[in-house]
Protein backbone atom coordinates (compact mmCIF):
# COMPACT_ATOMS: atom_id res chain seq x y z
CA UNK A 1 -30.02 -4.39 -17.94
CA UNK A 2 -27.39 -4.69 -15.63
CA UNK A 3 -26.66 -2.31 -12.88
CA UNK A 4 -23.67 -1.54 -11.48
CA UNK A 5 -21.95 0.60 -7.99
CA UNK A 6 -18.52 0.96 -10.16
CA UNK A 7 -17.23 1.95 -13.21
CA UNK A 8 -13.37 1.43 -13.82
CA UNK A 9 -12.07 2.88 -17.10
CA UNK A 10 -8.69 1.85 -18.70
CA UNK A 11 -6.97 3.46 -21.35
CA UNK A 12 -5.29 1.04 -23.09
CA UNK A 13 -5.25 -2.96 -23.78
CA UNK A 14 -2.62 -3.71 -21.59
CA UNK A 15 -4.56 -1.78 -18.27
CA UNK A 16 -7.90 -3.67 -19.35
CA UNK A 17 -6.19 -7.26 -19.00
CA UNK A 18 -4.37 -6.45 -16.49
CA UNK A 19 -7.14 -4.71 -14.22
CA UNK A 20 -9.15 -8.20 -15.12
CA UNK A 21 -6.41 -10.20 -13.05
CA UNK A 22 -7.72 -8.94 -9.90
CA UNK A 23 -8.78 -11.55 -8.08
CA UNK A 24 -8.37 -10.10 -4.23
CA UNK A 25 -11.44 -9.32 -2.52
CA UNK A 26 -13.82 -10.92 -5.01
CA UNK A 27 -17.04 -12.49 -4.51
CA UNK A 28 -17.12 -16.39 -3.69
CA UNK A 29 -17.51 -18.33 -7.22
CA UNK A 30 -17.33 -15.28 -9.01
CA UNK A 31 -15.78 -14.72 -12.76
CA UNK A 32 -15.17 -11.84 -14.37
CA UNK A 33 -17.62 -12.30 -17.37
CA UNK A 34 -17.39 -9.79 -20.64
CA UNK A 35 -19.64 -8.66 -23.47
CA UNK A 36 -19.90 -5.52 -26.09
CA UNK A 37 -20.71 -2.57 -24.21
CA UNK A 38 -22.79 0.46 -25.21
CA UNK A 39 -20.33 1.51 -27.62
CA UNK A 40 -19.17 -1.51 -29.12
CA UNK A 41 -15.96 -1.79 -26.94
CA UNK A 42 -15.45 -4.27 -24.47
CA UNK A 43 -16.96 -4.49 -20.48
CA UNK A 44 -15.96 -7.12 -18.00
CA UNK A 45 -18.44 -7.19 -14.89
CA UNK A 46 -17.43 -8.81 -11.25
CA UNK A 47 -18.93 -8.60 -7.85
CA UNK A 48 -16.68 -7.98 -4.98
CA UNK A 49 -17.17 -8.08 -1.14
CA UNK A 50 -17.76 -4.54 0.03
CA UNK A 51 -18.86 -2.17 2.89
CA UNK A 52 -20.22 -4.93 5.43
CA UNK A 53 -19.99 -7.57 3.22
CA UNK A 54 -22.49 -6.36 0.47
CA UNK A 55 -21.96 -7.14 -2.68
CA UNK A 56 -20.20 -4.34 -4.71
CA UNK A 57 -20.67 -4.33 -8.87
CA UNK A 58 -17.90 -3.59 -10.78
CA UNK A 59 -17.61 -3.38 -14.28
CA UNK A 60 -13.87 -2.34 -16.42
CA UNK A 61 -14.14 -0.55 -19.33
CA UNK A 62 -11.52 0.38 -21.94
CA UNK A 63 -11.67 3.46 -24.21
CA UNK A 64 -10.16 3.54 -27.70
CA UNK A 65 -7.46 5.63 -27.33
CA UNK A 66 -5.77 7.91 -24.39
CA UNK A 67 -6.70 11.30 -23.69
CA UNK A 68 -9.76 13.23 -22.23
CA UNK A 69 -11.56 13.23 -25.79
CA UNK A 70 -11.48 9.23 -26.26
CA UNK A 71 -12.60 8.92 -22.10
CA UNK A 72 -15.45 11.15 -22.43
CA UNK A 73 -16.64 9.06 -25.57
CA UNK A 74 -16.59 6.03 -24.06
CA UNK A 75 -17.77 6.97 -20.26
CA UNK A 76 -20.64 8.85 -21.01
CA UNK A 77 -22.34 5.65 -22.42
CA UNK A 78 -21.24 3.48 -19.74
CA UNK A 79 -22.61 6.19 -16.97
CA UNK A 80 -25.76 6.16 -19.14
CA UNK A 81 -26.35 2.40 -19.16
CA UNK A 82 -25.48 1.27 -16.21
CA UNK A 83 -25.56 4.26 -13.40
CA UNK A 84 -22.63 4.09 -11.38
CA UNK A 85 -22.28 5.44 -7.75
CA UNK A 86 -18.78 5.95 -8.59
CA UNK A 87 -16.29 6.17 -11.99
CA UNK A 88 -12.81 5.85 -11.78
CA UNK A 89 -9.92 5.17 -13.67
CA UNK A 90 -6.93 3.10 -13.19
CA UNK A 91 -3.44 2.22 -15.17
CA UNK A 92 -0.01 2.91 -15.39
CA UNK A 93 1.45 5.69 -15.23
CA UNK A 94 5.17 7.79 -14.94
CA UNK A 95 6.73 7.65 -11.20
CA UNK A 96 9.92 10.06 -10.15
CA UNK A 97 12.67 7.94 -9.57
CA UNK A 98 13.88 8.59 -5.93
CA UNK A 99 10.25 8.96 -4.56
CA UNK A 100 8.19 5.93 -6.61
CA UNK A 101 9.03 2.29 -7.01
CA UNK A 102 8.06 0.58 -9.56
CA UNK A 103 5.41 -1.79 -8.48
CA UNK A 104 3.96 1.29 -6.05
CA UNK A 105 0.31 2.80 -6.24
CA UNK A 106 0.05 5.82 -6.52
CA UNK A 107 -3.72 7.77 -5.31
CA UNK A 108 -4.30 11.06 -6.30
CA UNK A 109 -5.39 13.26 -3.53
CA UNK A 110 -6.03 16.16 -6.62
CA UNK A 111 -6.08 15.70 -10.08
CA UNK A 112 -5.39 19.03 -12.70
CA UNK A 113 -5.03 19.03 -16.34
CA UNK A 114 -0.97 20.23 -16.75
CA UNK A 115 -1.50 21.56 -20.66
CA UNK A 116 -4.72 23.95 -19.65
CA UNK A 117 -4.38 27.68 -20.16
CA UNK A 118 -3.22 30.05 -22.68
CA UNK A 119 -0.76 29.85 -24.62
CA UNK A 120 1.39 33.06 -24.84
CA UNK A 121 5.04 34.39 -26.47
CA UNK A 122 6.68 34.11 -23.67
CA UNK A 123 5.45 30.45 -22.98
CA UNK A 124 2.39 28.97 -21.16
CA UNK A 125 0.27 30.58 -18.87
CA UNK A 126 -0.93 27.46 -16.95
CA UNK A 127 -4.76 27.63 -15.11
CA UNK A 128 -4.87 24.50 -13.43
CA UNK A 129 -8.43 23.51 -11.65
CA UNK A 130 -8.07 20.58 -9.29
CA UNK A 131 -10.20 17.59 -8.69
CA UNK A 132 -10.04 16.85 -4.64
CA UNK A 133 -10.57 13.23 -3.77
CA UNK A 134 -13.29 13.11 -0.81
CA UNK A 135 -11.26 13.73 2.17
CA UNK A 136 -12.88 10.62 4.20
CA UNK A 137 -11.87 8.08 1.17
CA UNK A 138 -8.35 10.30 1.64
CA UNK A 139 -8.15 9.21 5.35
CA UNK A 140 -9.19 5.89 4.47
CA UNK A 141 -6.20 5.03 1.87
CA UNK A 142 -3.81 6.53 3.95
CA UNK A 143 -4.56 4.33 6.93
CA UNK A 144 -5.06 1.05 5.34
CA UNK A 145 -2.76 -1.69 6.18
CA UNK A 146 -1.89 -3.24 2.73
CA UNK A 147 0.44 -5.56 3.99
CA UNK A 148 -2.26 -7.27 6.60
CA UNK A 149 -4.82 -6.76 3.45
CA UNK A 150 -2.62 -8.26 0.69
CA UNK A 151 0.22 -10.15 2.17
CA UNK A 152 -1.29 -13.57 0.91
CA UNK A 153 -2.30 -12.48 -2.49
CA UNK A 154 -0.57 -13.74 -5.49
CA UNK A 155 0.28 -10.23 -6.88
CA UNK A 156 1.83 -9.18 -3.49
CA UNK A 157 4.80 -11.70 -4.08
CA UNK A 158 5.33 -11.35 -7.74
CA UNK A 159 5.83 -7.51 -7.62
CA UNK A 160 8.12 -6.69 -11.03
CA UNK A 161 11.95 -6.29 -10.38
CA UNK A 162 13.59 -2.95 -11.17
CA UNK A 163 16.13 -2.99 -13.83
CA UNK A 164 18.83 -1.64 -11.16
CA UNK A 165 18.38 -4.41 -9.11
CA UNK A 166 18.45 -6.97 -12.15
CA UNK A 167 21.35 -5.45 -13.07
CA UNK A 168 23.05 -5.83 -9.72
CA UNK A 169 22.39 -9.79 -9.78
CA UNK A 170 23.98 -10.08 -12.91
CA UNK A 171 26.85 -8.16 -12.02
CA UNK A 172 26.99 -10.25 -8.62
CA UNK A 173 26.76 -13.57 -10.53
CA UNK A 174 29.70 -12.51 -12.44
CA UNK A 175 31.65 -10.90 -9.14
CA UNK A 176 31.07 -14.64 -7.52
CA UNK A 177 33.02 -16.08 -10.76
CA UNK A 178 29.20 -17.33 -12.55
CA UNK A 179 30.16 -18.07 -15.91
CA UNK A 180 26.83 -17.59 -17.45
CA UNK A 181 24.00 -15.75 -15.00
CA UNK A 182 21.55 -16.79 -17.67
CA UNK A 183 21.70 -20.28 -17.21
CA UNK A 184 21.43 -20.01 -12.95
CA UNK A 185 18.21 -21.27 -11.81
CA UNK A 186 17.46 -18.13 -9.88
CA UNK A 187 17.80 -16.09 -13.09
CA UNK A 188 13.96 -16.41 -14.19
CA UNK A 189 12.93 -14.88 -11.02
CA UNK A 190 16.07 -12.46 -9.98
CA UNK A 191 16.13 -11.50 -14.16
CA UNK A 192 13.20 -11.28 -16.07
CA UNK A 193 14.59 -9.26 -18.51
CA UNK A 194 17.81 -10.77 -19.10
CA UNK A 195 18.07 -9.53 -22.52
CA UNK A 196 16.98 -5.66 -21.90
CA UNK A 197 19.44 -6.17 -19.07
CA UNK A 198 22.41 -7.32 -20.16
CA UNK A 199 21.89 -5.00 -23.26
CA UNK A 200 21.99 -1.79 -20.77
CA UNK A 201 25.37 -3.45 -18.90
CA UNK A 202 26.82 -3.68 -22.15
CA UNK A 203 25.40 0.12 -23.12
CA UNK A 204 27.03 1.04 -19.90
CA UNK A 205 30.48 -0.56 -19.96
CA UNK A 206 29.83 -2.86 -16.76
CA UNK A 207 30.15 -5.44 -18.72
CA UNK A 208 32.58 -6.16 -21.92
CA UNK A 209 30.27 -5.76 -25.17
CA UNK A 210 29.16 -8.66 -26.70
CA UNK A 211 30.67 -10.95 -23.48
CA UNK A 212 29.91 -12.12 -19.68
CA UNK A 213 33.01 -10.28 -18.36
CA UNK A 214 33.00 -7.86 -16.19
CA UNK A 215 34.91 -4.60 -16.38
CA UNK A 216 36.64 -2.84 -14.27
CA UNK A 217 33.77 -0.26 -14.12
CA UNK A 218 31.19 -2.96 -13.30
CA UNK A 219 33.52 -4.67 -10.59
CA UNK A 220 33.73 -0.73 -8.88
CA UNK A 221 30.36 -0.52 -8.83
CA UNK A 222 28.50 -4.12 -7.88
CA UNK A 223 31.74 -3.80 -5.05
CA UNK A 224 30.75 -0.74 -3.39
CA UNK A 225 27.07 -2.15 -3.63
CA UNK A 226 27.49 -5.09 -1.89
CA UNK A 227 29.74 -3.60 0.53
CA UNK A 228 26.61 -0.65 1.28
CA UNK A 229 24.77 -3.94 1.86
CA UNK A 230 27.17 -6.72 3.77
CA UNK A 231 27.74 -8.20 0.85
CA UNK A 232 24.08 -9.44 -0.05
CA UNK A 233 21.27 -7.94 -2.25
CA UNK A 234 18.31 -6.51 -0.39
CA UNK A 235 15.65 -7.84 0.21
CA UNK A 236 13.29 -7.15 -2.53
CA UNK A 237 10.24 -8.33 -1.08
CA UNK A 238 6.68 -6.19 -0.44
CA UNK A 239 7.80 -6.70 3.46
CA UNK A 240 11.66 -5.86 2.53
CA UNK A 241 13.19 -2.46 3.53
CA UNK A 242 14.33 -1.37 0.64
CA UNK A 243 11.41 -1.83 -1.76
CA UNK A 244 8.73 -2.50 0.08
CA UNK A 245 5.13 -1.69 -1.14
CA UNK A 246 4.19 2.15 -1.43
CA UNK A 247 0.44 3.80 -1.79
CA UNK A 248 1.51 7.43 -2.69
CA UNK A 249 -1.50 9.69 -2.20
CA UNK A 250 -0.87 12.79 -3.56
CA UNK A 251 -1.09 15.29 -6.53
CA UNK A 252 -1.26 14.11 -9.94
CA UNK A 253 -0.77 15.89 -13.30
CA UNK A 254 -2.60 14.39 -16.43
CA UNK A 255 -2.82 16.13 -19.78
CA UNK A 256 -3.46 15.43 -23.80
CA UNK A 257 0.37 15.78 -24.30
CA UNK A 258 2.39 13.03 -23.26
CA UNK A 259 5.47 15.52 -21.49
CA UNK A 260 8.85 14.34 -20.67
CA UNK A 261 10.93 17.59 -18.89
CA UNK A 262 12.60 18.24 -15.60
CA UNK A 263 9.78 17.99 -12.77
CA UNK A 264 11.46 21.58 -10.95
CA UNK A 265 10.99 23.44 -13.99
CA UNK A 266 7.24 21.85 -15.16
CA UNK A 267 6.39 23.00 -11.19
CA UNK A 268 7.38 26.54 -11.28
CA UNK A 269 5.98 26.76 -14.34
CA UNK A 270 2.75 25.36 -12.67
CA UNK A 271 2.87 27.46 -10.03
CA UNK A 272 2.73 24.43 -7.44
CA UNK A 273 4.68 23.86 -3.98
CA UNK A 274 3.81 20.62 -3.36
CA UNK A 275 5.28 18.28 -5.94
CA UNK A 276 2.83 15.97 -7.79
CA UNK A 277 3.77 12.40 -8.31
């Protein structure tokens, strides 16, 4: 029977894979290796370097569904079998544009359910109960140095591209008289998601429907961008200004309901000060 320090729980198929990419920190000549778990659904175990160099046990897990009912199911036979010193769970998740990047971590410093309470005629009485991350592991986070930690790692460089910066390549390829941005040999890495992208410049009138032109809309607005930036992109990179690589720790709301509403009015509601991310 195997015996592990950590168990990491995913959600969903796309966490699981993902969360078995991780290659940083890993023990020498170590693979992630995977079998059935307790409950049928799949495990992938891998040591790590930890505390001192000791070896730390990890295994991933990945429920069957989201929410607290299909997590329960499926940690309380991994706890069971293989008696963790710690559980966690990792994935993606919703970030407030202005605050988060995508690509940024976020840590939750205290976790509350957002749908618990009672439910009344004049709306939802909320009772939130928060979960307080230790506050040593809270010091810890907040004075790592990622970019010493990570700077050589794979995943550190190949951070995804935001749509809005996409977008502004394309519009720049066109402002510099590029016939077709698809065809540049930049566009691969500068737009991954050519087609989502030039869909939304097309949705937005930036660029003539169903064309590479751009409008007069699009030339107002990849103008006063490159003028707010000496006429050059930003630097994208994890060491750039502009986007560089974020560990949030702070409040997070999780729930049964998957909510989409303005975060002002879901935090009076909730009664909180601080806002979550």
């Amino acid at each position: 029977m195997r015996q592990v320090h950590v168990v990491v729980l995913t959600a969903i198929a796309l966490e699981y894979r993902a969360a078995k990419q991780v290659d940083a920190g890993a023990w020498e000549g170590s693979q992630w290796e995977e079998e059935s778990g307790p409950n049928g659904l799949p495990v992938a175990f891998r040591t790590f370097r930890g505390k001192g160099g000791k070896p730390l046990r990890v295994v991933v897990a990945q429920a069957a569904g989201m929410a607290g009912v299909a997590t329960v199911n499926a940690l309380l036979p991994l706890v069971e079998r293989y008696k963790p010193r710690c559980v966690a769970m990792c994935g993606v998740c919703a970030g407030r544009p202005g605050k988060t990047q995508l690509g940024d971590v976020i840590a939750p410093d205290r976790l509350f359910f957002h749908d618990m309470g009672k439910r009344e005629p004049g709306g939802v009485k909320l009772d939130l109960q928060t979960y307080n991350l230790r506050d040593d592991w809270k010091v810890a986070i907040e004075h790592l140095d990622f970019a010493a930690r990570f700077q050589n790692e794979e995943w550190w460089e190949k951070r995804p591209v935001p749509y809005e910066w996409q977008e502004n390549w394309v519009l720049t390829m066109l402002h510099q008289g590029v016939e077709d941005p698809s065809s540049h040999p930049e566009c691969e890495e500068r737009c991954p998601q050519w087609e989502q992208v030039i869909e939304s410049l097309w949705k937005s009138g930036h660029v003539q429907h169903g064309m590479r032109i751009l409008t007069e809309e699009g030339r107002k607005k990849i103008g006063a961008v490159l003028i707010k930036h000496r006429n050059r992109l930003p630097d994208l990179s994890p060491a750039g200004t502009v986007l560089p690589f974020n560990v949030h720790v702070a409040p997070m709301g999780s729930g049964n309901q998957v909510i989409e509403e303005r975060i002002e009015e879901f935090m009076r509601l909730a009664g909180l000060h601080q806002q979550p991310d």
